[in-house]
C-alpha atoms as a PDB file:
ATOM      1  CA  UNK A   1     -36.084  59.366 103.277  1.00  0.00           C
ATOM      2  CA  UNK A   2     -37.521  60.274  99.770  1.00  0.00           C
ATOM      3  CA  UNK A   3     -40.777  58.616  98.862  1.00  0.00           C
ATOM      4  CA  UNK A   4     -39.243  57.085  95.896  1.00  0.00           C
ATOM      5  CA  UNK A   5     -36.741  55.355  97.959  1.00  0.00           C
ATOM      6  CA  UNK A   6     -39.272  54.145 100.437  1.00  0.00           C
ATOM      7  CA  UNK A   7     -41.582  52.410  97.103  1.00  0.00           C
ATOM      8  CA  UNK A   8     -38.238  51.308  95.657  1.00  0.00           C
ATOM      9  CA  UNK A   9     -37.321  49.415  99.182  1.00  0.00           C
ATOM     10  CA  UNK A  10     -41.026  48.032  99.997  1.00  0.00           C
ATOM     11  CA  UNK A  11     -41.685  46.936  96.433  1.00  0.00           C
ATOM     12  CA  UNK A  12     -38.217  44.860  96.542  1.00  0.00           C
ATOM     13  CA  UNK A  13     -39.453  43.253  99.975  1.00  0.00           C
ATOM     14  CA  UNK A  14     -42.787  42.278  98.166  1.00  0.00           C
ATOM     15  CA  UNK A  15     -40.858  41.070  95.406  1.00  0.00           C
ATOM     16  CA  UNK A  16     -38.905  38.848  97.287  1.00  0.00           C
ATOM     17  CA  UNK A  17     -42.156  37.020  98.815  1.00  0.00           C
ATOM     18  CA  UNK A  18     -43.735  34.278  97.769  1.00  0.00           C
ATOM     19  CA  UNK A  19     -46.898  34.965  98.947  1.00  0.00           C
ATOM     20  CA  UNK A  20     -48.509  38.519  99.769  1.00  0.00           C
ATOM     21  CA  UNK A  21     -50.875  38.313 103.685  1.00  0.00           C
ATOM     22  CA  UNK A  22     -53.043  40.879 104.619  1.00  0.00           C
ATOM     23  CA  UNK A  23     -51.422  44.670 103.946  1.00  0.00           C
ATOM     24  CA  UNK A  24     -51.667  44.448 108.053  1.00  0.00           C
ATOM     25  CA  UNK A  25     -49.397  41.880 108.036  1.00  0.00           C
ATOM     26  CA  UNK A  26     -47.106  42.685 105.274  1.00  0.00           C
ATOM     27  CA  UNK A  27     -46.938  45.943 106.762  1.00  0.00           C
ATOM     28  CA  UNK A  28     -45.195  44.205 110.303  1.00  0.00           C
ATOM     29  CA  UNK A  29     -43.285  42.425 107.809  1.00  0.00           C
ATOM     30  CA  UNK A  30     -41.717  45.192 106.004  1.00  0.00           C
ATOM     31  CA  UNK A  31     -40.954  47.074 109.811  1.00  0.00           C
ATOM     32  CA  UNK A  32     -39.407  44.189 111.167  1.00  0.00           C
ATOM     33  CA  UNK A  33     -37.286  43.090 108.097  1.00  0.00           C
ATOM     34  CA  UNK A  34     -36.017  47.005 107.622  1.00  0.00           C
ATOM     35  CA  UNK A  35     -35.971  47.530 111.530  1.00  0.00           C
ATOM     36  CA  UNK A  36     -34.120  44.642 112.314  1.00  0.00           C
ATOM     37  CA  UNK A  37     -32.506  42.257 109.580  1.00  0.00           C
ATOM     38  CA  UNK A  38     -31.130  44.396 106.963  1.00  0.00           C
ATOM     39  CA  UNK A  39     -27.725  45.973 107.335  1.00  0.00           C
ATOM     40  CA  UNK A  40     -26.813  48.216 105.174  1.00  0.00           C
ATOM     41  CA  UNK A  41     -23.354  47.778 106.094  1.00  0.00           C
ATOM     42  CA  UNK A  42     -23.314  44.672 104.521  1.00  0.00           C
ATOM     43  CA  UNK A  43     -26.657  44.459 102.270  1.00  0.00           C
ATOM     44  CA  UNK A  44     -27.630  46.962  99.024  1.00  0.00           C
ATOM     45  CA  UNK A  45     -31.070  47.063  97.575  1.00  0.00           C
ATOM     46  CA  UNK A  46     -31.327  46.562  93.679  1.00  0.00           C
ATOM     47  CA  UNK A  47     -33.622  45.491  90.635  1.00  0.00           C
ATOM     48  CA  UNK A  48     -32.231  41.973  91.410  1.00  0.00           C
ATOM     49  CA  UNK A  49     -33.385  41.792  95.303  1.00  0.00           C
ATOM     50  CA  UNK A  50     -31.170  42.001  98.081  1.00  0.00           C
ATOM     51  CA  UNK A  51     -27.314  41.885  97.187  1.00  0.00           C
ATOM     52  CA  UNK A  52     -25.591  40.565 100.161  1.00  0.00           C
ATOM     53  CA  UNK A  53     -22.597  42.890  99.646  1.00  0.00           C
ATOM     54  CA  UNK A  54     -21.512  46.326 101.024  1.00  0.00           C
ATOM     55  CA  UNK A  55     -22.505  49.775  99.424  1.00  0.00           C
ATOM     56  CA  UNK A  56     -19.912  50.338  96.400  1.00  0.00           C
ATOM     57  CA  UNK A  57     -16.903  52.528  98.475  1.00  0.00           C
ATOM     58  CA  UNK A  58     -17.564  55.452  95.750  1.00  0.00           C
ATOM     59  CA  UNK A  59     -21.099  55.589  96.889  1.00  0.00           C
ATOM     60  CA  UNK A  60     -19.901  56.888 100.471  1.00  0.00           C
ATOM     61  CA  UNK A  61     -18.207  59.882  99.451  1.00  0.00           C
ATOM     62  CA  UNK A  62     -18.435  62.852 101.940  1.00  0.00           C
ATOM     63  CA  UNK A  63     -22.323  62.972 102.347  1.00  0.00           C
ATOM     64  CA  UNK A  64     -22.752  60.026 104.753  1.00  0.00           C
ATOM     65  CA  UNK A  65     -24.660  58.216 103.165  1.00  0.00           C
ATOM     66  CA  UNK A  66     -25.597  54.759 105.245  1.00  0.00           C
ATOM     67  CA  UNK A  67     -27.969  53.036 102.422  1.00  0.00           C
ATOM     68  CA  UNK A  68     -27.494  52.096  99.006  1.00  0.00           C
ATOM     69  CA  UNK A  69     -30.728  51.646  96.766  1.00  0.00           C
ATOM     70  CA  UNK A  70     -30.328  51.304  92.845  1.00  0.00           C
ATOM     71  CA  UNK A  71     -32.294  53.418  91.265  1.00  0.00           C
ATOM     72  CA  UNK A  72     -34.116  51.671  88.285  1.00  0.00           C
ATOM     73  CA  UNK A  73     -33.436  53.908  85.582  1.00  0.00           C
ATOM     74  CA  UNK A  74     -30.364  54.167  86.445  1.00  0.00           C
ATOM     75  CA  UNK A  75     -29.010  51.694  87.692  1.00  0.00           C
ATOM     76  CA  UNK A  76     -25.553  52.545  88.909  1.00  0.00           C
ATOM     77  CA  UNK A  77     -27.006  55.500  90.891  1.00  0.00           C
ATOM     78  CA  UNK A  78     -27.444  55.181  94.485  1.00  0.00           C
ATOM     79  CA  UNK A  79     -31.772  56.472  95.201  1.00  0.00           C
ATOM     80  CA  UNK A  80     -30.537  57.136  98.708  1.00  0.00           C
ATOM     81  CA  UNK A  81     -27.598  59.308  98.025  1.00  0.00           C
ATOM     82  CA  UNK A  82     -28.935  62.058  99.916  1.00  0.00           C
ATOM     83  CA  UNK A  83     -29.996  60.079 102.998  1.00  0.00           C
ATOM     84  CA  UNK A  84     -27.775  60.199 105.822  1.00  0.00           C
ATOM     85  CA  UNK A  85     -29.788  59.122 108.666  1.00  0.00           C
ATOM     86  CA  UNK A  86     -31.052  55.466 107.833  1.00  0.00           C
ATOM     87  CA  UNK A  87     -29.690  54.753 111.385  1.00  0.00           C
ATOM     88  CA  UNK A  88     -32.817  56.517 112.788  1.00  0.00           C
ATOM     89  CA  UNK A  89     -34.903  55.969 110.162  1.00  0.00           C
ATOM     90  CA  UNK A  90     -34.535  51.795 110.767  1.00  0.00           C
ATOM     91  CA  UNK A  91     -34.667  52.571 114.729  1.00  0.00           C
ATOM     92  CA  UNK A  92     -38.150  54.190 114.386  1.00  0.00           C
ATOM     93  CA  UNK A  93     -39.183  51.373 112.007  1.00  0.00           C
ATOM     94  CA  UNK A  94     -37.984  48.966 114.899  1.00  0.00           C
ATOM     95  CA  UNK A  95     -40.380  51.161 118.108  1.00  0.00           C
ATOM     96  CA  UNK A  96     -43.215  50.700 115.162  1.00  0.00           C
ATOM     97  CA  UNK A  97     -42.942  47.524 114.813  1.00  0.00           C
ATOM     98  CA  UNK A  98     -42.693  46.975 118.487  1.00  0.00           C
ATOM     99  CA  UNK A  99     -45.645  48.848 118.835  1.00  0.00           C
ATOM    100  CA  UNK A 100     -47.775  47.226 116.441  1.00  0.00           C
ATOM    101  CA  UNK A 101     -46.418  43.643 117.434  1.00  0.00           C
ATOM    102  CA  UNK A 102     -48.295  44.213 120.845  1.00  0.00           C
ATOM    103  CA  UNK A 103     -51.573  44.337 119.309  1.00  0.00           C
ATOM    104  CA  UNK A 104     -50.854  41.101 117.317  1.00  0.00           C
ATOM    105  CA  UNK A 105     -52.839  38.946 119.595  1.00  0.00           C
ATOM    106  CA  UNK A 106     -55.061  41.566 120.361  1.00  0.00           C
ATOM    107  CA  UNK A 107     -59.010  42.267 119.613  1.00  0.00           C
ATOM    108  CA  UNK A 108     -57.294  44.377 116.611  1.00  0.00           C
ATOM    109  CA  UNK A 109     -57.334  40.988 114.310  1.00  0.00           C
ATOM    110  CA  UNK A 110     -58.277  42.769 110.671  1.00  0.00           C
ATOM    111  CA  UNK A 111     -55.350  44.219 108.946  1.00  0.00           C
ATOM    112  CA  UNK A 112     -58.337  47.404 108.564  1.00  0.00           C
ATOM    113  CA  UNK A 113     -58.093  47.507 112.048  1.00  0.00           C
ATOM    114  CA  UNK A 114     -54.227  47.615 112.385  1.00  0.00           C
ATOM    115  CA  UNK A 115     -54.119  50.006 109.299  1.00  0.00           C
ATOM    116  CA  UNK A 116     -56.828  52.413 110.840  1.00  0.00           C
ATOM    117  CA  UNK A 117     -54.309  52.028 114.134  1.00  0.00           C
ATOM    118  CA  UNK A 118     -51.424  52.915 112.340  1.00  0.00           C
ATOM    119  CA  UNK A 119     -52.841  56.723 110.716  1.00  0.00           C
ATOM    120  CA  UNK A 120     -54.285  57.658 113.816  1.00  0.00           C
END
């Protein structure tokens, strides 16, 4: 997964909040919504939010692809084209969060503390 496409994903989560919590917590936020709600099978990721409808057909093509992000500039361009393990990439966001979720009620309380966890 490109950097780009990661931004382009986490800054449509954020956008779709009301209300931003501790990076600790949006951080569990963003693991569990990409670990275990979205489907990309049935879910793209645009300017507009979250587009409860299936990658456009012409965006599968032979490369695999399993994710369909809009790229801003362009918008009919799929960001993720090249990405053809989002399968993996969403289980390893689920064992993070499941990780992290164990220290919730934990003596790691500061979203420092779970942050400082998290690059070690």
């Amino acid at each position: 997964m490109s950097s780009f496409v990661l931004v382009l994903m986490v800054s449509t989560f954020l956008s779709a909040k009301e209300s931003v919590e501790s990076s600790g917590h949006v951080l569990l936020e963003v693991l569990n919504y990409y670990g275990f709600m979205f489907d990309s099978n049935t879910m793209s990721i645009t300017q507009d939010g979250f587009v409860m409808s299936p990658m456009p057909e012409e965006m599968y093509g032979s490369s695999g692809t399993q994710l369909f992000v809009s790229d801003p500039f362009r918008p009919e361009i799929n960001a993720a084209s090249s990405m053809t393990r989002f399968r993996e990439i969403q289980e390893e966001f689920r064992n993070t969060f499941n990780k992290f979720s164990a220290f919730q009620n934990s003596t790691l309380t500061s979203s420092t503390n779970l942050l400082n966890m998290t690059l070690q």
